[in-house]
N, C-alpha and C. Protein backbone atom coordinates (compact mmCIF):
# COMPACT_ATOMS: atom_id res chain seq x y z
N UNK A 1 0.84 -1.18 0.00
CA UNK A 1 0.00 0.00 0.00
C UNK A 1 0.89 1.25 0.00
N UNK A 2 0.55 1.95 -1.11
CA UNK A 2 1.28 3.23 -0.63
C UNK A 2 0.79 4.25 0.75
N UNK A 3 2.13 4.38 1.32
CA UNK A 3 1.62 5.39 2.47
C UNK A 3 1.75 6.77 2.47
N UNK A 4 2.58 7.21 1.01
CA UNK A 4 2.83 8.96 0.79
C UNK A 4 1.92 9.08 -0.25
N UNK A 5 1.30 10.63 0.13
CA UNK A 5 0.49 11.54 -1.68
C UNK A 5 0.70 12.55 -1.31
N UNK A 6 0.68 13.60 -2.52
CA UNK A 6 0.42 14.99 -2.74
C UNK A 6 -0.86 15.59 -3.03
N UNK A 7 -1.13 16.15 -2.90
CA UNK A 7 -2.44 17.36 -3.56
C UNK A 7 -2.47 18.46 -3.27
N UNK A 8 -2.35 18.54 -4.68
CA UNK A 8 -2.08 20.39 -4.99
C UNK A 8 -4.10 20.48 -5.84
N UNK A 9 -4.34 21.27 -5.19
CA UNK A 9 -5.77 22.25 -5.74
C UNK A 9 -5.74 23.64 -7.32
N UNK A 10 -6.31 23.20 -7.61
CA UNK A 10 -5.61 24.40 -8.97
C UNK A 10 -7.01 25.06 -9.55
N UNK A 11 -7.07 25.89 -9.69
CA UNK A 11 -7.47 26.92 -9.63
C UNK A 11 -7.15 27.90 -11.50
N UNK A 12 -8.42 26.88 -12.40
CA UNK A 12 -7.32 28.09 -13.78
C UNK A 12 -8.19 29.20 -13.79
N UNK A 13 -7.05 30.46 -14.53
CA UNK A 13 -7.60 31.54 -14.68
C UNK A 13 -8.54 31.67 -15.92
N UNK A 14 -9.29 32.43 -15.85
CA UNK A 14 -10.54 32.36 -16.66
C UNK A 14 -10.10 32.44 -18.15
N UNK A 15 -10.55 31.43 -18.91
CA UNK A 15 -9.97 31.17 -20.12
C UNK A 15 -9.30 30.26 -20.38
N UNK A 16 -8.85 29.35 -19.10
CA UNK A 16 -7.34 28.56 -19.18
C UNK A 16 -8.10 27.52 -18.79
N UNK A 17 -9.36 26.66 -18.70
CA UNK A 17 -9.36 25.44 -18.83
C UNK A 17 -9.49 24.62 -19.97
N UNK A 18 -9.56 24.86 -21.08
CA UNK A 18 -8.87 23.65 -21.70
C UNK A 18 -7.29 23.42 -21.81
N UNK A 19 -6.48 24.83 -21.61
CA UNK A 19 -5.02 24.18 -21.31
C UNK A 19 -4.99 23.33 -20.29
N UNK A 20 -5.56 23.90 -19.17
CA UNK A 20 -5.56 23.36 -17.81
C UNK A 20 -5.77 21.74 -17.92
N UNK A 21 -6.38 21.39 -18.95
CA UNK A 21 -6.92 19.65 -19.14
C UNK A 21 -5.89 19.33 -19.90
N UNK A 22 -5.21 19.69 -20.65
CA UNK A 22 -4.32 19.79 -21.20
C UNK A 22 -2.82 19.57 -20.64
N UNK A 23 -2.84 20.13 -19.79
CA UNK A 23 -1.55 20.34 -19.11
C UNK A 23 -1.53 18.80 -17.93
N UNK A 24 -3.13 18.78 -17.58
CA UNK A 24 -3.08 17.68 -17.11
C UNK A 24 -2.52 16.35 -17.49
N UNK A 25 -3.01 16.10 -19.35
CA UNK A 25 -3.24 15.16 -19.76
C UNK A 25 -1.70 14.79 -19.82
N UNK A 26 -1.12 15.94 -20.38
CA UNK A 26 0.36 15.71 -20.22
C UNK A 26 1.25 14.70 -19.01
N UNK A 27 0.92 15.95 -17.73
CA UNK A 27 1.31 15.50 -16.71
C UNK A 27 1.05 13.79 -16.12
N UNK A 28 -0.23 13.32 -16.94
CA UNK A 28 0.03 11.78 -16.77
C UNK A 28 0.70 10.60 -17.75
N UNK A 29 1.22 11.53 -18.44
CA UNK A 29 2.25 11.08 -19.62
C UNK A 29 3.55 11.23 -18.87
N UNK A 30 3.83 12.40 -18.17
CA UNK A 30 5.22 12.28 -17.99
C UNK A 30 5.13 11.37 -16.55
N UNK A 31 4.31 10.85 -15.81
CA UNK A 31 4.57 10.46 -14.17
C UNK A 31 4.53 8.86 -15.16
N UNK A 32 4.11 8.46 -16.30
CA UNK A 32 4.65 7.37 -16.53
C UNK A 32 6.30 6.70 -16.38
N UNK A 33 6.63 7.83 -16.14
CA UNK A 33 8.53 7.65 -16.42
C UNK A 33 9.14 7.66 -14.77
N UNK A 34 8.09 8.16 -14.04
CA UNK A 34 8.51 8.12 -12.50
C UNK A 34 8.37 6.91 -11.97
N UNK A 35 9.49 5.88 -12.13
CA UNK A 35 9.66 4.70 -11.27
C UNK A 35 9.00 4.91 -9.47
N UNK A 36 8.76 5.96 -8.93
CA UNK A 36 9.06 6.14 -7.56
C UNK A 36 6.69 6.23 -7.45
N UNK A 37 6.84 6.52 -8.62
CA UNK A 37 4.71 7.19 -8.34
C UNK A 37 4.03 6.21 -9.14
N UNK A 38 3.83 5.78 -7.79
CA UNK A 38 2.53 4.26 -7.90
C UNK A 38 1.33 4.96 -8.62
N UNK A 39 0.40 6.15 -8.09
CA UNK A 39 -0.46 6.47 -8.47
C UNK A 39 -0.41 8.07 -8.75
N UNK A 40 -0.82 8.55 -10.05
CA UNK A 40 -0.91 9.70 -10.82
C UNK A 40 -2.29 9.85 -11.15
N UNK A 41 -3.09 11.24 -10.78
CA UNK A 41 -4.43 11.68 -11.17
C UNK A 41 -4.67 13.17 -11.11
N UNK A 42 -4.96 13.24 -12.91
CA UNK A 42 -5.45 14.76 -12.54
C UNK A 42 -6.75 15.08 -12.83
N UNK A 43 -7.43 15.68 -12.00
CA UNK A 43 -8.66 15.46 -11.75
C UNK A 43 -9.76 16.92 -11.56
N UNK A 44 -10.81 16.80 -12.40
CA UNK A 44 -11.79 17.81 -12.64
C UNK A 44 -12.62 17.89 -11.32
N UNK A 45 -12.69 19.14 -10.53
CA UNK A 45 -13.69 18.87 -10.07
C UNK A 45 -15.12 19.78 -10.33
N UNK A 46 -16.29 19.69 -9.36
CA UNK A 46 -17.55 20.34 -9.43
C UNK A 46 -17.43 21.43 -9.54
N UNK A 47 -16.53 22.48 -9.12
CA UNK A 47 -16.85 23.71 -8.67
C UNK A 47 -15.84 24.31 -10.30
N UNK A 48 -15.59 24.03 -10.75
CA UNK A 48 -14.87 24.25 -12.00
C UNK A 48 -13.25 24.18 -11.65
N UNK A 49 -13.08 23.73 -10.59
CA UNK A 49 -11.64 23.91 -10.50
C UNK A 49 -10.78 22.30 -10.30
N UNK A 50 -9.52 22.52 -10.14
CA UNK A 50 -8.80 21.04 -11.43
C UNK A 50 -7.85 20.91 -9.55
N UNK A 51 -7.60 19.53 -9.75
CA UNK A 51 -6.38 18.91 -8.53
C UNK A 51 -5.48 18.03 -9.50
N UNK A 52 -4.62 17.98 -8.51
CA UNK A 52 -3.65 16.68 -8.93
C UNK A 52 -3.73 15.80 -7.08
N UNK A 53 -3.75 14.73 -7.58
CA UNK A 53 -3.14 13.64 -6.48
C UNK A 53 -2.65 12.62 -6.80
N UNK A 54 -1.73 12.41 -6.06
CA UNK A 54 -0.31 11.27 -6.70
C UNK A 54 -0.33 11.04 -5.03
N UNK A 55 0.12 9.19 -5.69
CA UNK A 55 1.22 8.38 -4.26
C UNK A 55 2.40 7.95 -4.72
N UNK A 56 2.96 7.69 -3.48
CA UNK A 56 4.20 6.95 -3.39
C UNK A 56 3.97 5.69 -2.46
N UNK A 57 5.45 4.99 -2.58
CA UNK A 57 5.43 3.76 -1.88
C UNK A 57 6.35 4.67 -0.01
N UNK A 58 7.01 5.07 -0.90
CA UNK A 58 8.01 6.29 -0.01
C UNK A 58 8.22 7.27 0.12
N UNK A 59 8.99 8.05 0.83
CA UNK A 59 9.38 9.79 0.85
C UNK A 59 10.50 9.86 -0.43
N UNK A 60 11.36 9.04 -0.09
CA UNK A 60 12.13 9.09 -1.41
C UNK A 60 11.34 9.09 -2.79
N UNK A 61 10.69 8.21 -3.07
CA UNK A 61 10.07 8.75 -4.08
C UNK A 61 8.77 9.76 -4.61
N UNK A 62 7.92 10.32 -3.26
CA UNK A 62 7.70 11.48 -3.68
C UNK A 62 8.55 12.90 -3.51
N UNK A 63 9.62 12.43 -2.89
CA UNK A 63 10.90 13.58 -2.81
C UNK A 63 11.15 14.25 -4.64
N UNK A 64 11.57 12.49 -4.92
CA UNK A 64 12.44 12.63 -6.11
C UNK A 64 11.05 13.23 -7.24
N UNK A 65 9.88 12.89 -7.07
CA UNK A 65 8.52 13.46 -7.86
C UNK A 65 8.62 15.04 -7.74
N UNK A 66 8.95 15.76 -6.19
CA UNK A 66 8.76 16.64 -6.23
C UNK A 66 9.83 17.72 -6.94
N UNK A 67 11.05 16.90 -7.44
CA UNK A 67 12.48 17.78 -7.74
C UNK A 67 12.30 17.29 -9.19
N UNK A 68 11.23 16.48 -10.07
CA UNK A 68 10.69 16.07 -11.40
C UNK A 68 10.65 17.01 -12.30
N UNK A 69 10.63 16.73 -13.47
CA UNK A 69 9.44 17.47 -14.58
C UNK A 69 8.74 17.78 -14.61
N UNK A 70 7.46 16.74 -14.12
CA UNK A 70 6.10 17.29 -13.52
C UNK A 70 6.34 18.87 -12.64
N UNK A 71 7.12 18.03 -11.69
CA UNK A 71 7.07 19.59 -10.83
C UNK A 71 7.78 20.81 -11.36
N UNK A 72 8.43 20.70 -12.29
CA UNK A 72 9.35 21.84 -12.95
C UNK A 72 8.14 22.44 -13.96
N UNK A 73 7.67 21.71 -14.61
CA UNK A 73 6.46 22.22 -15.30
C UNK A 73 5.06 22.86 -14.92
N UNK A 74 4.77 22.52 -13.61
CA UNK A 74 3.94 23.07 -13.21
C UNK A 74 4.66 24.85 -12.70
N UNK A 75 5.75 24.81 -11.87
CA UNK A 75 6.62 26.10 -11.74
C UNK A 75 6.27 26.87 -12.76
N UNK A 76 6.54 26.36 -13.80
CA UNK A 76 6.95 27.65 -15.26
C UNK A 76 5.61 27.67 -15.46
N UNK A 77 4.12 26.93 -15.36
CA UNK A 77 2.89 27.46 -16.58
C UNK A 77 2.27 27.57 -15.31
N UNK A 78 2.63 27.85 -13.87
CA UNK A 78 1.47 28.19 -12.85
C UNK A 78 0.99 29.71 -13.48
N UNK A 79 1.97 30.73 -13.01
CA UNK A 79 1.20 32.07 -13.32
C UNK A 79 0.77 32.43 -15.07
N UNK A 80 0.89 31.05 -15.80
CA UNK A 80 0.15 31.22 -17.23
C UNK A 80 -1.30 30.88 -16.84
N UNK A 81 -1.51 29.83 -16.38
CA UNK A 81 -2.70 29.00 -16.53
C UNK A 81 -3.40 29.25 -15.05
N UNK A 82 -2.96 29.44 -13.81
CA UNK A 82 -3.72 29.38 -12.28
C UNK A 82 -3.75 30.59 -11.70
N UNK A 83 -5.24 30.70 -10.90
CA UNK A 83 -5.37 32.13 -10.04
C UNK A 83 -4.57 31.37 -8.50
N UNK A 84 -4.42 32.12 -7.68
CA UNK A 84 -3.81 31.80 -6.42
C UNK A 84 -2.27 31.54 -6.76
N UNK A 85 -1.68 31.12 -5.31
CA UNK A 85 -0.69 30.82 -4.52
C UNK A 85 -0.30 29.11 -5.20
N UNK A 86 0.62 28.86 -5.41
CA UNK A 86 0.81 26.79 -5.50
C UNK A 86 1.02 26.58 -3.86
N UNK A 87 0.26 25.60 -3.79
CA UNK A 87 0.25 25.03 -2.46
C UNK A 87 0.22 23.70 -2.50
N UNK A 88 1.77 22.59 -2.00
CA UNK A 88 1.40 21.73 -2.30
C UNK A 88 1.06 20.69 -1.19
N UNK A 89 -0.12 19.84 -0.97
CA UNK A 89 -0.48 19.45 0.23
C UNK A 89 0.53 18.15 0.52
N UNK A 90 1.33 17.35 1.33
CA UNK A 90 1.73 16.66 1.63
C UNK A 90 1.34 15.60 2.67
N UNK A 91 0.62 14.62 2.29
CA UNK A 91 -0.63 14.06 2.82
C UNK A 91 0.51 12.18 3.04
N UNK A 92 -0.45 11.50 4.35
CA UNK A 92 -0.08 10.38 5.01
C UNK A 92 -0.89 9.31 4.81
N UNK A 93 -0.86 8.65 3.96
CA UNK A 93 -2.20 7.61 3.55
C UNK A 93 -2.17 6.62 4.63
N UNK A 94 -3.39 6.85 5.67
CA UNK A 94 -3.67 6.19 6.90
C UNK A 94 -4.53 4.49 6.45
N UNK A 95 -5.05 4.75 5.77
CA UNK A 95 -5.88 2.83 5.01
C UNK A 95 -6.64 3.49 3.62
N UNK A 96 -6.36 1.92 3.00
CA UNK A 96 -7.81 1.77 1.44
C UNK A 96 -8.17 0.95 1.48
N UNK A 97 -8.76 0.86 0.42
CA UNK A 97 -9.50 -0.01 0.10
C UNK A 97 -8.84 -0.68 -1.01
């Protein structure tokens, strides 16, 4: 079971959701290449606004996720594509299913 995830909340600026799906679709193209991220999702929600959540098996490998491509890419197209602050949540997967 993985016991590490992230979630970052995103927020596009008006005009920017189809990059925003876009940028997503990408981003689960490149976490294919991350040996370390069991699980990759970027995800629409109700209120019109977009998340990512990813696991790991370990810290090392959402360490090495967070010093990635993914994460270098989100850096450079945040203030293209998102209103707010990047905030990224660093979350403890307690049980699943």
């Amino acid at each position: 079971m993985a016991k590490f995830a992230l979630y970052v909340a995103l927020k596009p600026k008006a005009g920017k959701a189809a990059d925003v799906e876009a940028f997503l679709k990408q981003g689960a193209q490149m976490a294919l290449k991350e040996k370390g991220t069991v699980s990759w999702y970027g995800l629409k929600e109700d209120d019109g606004r977009y998340s990512v959540f990813d696991t790991f098996d370990d810290e090392a490998g959402r360490d090495a996720h967070l010093n990635g491509d993914i994460a270098k890419a989100l850096m450079a197209k945040w203030s293209e594509l998102f209103d707010g602050e990047l905030h990224i949540n660093k979350i403890g997967i307690l049980a699943e299913k």
